[in-house]
C-alpha atoms as a PDB file:
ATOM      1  CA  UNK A   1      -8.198 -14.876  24.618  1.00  0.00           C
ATOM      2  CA  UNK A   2      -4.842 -13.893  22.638  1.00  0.00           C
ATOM      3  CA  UNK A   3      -2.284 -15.980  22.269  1.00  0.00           C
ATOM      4  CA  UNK A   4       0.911 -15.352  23.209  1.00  0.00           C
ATOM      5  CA  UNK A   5       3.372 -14.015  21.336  1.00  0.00           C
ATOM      6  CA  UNK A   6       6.706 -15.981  20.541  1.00  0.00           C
ATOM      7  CA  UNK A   7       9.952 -14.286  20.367  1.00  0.00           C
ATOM      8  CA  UNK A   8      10.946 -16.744  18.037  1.00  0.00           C
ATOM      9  CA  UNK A   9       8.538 -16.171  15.712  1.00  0.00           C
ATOM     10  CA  UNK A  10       9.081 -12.416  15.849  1.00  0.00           C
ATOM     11  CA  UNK A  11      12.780 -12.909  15.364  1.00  0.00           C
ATOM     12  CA  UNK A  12      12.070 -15.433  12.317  1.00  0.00           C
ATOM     13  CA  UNK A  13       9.459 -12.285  10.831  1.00  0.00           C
ATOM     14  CA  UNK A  14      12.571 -10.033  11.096  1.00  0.00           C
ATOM     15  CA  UNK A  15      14.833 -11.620   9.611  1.00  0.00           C
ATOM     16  CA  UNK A  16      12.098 -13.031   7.106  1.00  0.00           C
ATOM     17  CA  UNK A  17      12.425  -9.534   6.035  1.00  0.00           C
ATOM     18  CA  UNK A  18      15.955  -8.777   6.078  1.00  0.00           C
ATOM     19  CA  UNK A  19      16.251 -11.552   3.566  1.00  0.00           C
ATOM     20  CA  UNK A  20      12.806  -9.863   1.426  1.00  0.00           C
ATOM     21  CA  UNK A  21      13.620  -6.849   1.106  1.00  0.00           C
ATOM     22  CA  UNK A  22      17.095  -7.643   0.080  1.00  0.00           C
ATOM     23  CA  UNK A  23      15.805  -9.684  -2.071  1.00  0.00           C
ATOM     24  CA  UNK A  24      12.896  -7.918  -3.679  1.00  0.00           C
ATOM     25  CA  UNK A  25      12.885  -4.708  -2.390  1.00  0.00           C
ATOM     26  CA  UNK A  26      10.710  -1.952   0.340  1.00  0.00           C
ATOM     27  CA  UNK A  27       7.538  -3.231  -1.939  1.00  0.00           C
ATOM     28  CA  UNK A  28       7.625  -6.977  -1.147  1.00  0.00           C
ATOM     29  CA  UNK A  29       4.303  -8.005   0.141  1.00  0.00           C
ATOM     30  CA  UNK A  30       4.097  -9.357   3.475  1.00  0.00           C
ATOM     31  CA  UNK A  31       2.197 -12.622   2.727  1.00  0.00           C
ATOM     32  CA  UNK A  32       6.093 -13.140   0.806  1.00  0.00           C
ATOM     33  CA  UNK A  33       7.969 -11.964   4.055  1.00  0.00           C
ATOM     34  CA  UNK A  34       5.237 -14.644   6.169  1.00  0.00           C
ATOM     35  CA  UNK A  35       6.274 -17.355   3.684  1.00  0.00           C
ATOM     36  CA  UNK A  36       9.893 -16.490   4.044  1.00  0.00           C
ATOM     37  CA  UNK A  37       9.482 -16.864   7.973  1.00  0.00           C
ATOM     38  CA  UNK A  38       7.219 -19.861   7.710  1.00  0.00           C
ATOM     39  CA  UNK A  39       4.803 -18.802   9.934  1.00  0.00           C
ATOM     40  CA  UNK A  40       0.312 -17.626   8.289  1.00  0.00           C
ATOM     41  CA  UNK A  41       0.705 -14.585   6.399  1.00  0.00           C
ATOM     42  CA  UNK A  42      -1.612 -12.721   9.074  1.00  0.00           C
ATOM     43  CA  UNK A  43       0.578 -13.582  11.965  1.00  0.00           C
ATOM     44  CA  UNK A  44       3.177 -10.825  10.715  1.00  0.00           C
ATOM     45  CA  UNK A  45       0.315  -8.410  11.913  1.00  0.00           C
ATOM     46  CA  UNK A  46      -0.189 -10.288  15.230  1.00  0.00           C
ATOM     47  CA  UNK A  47       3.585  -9.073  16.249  1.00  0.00           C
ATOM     48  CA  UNK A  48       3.760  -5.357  14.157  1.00  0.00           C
ATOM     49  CA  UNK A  49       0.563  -3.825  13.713  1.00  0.00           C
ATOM     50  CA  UNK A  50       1.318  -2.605   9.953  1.00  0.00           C
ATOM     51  CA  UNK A  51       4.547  -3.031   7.411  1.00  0.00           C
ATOM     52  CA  UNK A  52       5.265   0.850   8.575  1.00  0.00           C
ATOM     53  CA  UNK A  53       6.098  -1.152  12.360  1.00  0.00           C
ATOM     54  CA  UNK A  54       7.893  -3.612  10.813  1.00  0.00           C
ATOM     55  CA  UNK A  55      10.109  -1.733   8.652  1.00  0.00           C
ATOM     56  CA  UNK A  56      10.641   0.699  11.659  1.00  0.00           C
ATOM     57  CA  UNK A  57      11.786  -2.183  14.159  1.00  0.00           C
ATOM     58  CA  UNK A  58      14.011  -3.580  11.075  1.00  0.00           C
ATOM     59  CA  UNK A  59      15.961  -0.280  10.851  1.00  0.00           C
ATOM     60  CA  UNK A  60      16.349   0.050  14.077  1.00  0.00           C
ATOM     61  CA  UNK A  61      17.187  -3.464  14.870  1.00  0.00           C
ATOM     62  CA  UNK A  62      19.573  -3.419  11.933  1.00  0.00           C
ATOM     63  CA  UNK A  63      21.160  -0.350  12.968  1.00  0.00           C
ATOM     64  CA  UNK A  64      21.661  -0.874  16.663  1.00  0.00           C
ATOM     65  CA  UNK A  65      23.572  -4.476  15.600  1.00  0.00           C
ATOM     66  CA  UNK A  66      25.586  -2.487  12.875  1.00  0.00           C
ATOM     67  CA  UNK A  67      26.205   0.120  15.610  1.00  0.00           C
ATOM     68  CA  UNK A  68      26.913  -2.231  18.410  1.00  0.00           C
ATOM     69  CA  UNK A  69      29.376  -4.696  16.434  1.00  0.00           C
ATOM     70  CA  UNK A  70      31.459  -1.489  14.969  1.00  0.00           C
ATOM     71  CA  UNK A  71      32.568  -0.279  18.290  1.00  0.00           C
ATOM     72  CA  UNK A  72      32.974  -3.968  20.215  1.00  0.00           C
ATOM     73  CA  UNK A  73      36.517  -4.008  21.204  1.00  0.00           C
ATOM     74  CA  UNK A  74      37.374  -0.828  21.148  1.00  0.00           C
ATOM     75  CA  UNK A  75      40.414   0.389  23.241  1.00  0.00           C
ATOM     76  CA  UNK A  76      39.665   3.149  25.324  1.00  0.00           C
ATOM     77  CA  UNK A  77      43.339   3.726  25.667  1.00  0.00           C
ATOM     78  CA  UNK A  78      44.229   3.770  21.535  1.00  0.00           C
ATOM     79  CA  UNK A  79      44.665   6.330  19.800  1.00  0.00           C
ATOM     80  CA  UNK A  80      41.680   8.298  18.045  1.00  0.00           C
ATOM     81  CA  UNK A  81      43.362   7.140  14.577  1.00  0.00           C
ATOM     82  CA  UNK A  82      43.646   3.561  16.257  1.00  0.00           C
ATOM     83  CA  UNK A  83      40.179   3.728  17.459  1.00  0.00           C
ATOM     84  CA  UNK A  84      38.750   4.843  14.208  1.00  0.00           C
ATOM     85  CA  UNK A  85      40.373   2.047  12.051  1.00  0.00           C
ATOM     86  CA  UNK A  86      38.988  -0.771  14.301  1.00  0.00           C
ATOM     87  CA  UNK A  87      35.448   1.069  14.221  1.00  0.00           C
ATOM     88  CA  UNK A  88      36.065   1.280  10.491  1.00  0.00           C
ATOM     89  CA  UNK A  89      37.446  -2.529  10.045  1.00  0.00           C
ATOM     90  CA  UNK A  90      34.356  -3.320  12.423  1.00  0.00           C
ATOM     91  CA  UNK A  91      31.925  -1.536  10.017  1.00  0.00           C
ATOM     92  CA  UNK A  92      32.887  -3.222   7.154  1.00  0.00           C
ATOM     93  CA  UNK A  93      33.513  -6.773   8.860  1.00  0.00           C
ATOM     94  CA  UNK A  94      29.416  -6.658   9.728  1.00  0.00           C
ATOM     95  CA  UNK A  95      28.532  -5.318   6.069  1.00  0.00           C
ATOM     96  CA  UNK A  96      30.632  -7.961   4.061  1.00  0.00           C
ATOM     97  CA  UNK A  97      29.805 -10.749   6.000  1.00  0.00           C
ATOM     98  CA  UNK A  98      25.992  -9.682   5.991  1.00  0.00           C
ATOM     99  CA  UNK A  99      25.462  -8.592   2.784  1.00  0.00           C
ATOM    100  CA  UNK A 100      21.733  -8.893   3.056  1.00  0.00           C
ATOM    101  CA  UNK A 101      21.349  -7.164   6.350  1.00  0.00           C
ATOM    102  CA  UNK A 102      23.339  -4.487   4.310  1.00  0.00           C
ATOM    103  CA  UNK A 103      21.084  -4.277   1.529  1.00  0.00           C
ATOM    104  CA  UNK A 104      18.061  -4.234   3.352  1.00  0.00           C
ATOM    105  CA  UNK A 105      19.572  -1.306   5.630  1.00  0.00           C
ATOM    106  CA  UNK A 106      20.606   1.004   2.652  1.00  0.00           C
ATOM    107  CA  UNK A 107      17.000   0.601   1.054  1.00  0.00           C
ATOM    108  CA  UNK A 108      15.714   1.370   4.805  1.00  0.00           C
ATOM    109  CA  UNK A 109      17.846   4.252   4.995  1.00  0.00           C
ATOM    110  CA  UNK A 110      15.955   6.195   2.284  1.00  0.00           C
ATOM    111  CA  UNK A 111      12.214   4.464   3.052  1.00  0.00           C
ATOM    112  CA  UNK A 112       9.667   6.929   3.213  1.00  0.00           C
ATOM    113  CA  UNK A 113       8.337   4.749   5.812  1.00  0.00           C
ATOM    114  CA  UNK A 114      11.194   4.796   8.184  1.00  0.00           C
ATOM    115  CA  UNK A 115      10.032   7.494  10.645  1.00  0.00           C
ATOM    116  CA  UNK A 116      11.768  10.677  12.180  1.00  0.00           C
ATOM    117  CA  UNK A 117      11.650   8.862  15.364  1.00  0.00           C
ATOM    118  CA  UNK A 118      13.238   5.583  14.343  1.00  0.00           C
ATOM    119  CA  UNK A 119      15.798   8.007  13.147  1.00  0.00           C
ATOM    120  CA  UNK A 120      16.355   9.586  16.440  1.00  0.00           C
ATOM    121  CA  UNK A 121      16.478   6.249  18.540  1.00  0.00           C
ATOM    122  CA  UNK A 122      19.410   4.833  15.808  1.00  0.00           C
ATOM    123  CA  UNK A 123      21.001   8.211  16.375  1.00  0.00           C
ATOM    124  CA  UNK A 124      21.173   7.350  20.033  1.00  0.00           C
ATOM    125  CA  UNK A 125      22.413   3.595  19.424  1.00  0.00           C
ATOM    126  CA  UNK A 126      25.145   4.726  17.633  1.00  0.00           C
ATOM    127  CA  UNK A 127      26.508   8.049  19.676  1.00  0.00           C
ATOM    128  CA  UNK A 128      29.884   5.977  20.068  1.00  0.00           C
ATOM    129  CA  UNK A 129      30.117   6.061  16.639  1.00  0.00           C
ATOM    130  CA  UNK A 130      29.484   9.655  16.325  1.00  0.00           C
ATOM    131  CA  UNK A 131      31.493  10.997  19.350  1.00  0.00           C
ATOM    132  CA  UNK A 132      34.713   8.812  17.753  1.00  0.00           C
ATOM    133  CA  UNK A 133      33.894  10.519  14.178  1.00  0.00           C
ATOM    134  CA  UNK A 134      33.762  14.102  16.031  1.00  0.00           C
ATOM    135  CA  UNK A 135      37.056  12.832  18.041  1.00  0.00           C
ATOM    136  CA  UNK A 136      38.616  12.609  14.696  1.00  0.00           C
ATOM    137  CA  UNK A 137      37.484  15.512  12.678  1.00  0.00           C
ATOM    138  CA  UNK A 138      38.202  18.035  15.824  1.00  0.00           C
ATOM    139  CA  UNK A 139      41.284  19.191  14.356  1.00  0.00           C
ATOM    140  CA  UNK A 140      40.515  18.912  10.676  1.00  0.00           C
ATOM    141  CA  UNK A 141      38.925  20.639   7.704  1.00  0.00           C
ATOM    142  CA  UNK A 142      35.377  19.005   8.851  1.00  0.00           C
ATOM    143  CA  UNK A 143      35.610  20.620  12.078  1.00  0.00           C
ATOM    144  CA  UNK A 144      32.987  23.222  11.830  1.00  0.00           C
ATOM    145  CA  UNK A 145      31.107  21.394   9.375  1.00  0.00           C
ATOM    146  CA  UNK A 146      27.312  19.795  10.477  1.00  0.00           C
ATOM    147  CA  UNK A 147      27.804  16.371  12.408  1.00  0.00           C
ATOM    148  CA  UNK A 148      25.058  15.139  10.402  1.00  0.00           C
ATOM    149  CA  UNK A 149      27.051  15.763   6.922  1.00  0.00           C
ATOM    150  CA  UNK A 150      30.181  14.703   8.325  1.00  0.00           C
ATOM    151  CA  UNK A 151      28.565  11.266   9.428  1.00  0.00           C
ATOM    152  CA  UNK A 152      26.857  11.071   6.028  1.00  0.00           C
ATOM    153  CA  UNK A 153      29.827  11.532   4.140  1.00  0.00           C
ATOM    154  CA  UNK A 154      31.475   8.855   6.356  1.00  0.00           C
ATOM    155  CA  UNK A 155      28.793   6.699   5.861  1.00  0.00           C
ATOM    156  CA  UNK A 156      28.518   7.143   1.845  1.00  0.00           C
ATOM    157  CA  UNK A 157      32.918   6.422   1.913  1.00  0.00           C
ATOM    158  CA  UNK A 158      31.952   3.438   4.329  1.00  0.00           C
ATOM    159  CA  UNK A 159      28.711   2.012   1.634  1.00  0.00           C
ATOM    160  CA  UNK A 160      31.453   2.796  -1.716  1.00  0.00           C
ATOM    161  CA  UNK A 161      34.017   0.478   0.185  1.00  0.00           C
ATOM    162  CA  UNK A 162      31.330  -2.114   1.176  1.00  0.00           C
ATOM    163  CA  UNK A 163      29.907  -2.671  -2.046  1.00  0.00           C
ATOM    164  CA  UNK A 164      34.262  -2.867  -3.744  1.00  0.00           C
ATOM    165  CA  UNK A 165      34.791  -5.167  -0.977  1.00  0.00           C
ATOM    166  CA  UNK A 166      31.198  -7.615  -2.015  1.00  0.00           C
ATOM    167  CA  UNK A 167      31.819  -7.486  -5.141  1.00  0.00           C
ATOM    168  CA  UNK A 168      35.529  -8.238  -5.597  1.00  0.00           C
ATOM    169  CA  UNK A 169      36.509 -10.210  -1.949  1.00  0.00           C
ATOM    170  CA  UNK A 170      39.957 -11.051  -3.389  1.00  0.00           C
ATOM    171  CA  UNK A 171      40.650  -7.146  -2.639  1.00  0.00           C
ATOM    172  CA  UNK A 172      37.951  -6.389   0.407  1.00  0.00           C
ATOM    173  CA  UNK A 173      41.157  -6.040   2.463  1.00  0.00           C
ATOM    174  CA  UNK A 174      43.260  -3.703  -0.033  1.00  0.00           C
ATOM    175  CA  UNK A 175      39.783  -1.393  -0.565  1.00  0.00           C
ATOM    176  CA  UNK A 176      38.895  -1.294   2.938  1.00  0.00           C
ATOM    177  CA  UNK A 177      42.993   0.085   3.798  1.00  0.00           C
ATOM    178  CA  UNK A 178      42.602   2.642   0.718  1.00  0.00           C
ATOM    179  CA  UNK A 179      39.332   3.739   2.076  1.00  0.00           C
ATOM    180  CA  UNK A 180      40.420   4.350   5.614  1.00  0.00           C
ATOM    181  CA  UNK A 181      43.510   6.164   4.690  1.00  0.00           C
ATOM    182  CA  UNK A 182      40.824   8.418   2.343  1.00  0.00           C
ATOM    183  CA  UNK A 183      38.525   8.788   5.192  1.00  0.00           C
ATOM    184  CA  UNK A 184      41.564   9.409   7.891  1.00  0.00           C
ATOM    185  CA  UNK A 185      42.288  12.065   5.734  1.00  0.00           C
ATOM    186  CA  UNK A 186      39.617  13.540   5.235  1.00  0.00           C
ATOM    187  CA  UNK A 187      38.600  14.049   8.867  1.00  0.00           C
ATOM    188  CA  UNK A 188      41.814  14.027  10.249  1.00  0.00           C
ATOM    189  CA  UNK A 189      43.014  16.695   7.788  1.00  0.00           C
ATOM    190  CA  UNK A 190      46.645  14.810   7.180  1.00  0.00           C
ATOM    191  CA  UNK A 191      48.287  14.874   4.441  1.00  0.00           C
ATOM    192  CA  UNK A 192      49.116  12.310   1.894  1.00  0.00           C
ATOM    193  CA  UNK A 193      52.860  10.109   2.469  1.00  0.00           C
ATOM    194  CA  UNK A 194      52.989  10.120  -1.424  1.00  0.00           C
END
């Protein structure tokens, strides 16, 4: 007879993980990531049957949170320009003060392993996010442009700012301002006050 399966455990494999592949990278071994969680190096297979399923249910964990703690709060009665800087602030708020859920996520992003299907379900999670970016380019010179670039190039603005903001916090709160008035901008299509 199995055993059952803890949620604790699984949660402690995850973020196991997270920490591992910040750490060490997409190859880390997952007798290290075991270790890490503190639990026999075969019971990461008892709750994903390979690394592929673990790295999957990472992403999309790591995502969904990213996702869900950008648009908490949001006024439905603010502005799109208003709406987008809180998402924004949001955004980088989760990245700076989780700097290894951050690195893990970028080296998931681009992880052969990460399947098209994992992509599609994060696309879901984070529609909010997408349907304020569309809000805000509607009127601007990234109108007719691909959703998909537009998000990317948001997301590659958002990952620049993240990394000024880690690696000089005495000015996380200057970069982050610069970068949303780059990225209003750009979608928006305003012009600069200077």
């Amino acid at each position: 007879m199995a055993r059952p399966r803890s949620d604790e455990k699984k949660a402690a494999i995850l973020a196991a993980a997270t920490e591992a592949i910040a750490a060490d990278g997409l190859s880390v071994p997952t007798a290290s990531i075991a270790k890490r969680a503190g639990v026999a190096s075969g019971s990461v297979f008892v709750y994903f049957e390979t690394k592929a399923v673990l790295l999957n249910e990472l992403y999309v964990q790591l995502k969904a949170e990213m996702g869900s703690v950008a648009v908490a709060g949001l006024a439905g009665d603010g502005s799109t320009r208003e709406q987008l800087r809180h998402m924004w602030s949001q955004w980088l708020g989760w990245a700076t003060a989780n700097p290894q859920k951050r690195r893990a996520l970028a080296q998931l992003e681009v992880a052969d392993e990460v399947s098209e299907d994992s992509h599609r379900l994060v696309q879901t999670s984070q529609r909010a996010m997408a349907e304020l970016v569309e809000r805000a380019r509607a009127g601007g010179p990234l109108a007719v442009a691909p959703l998909g670039f537009v998000l990317s190039l948001t997301s590659a603005m958002a990952d620049a700012t993240m990394d000024a903001m880690i690696r000089e916090p005495e000015a996380a709160e200057a970069r982050g301002d610069a970068a949303f008035e780059a990225i209003w901008r750009v979608l928006a299509g305003v012009e600069s006050d200077a």
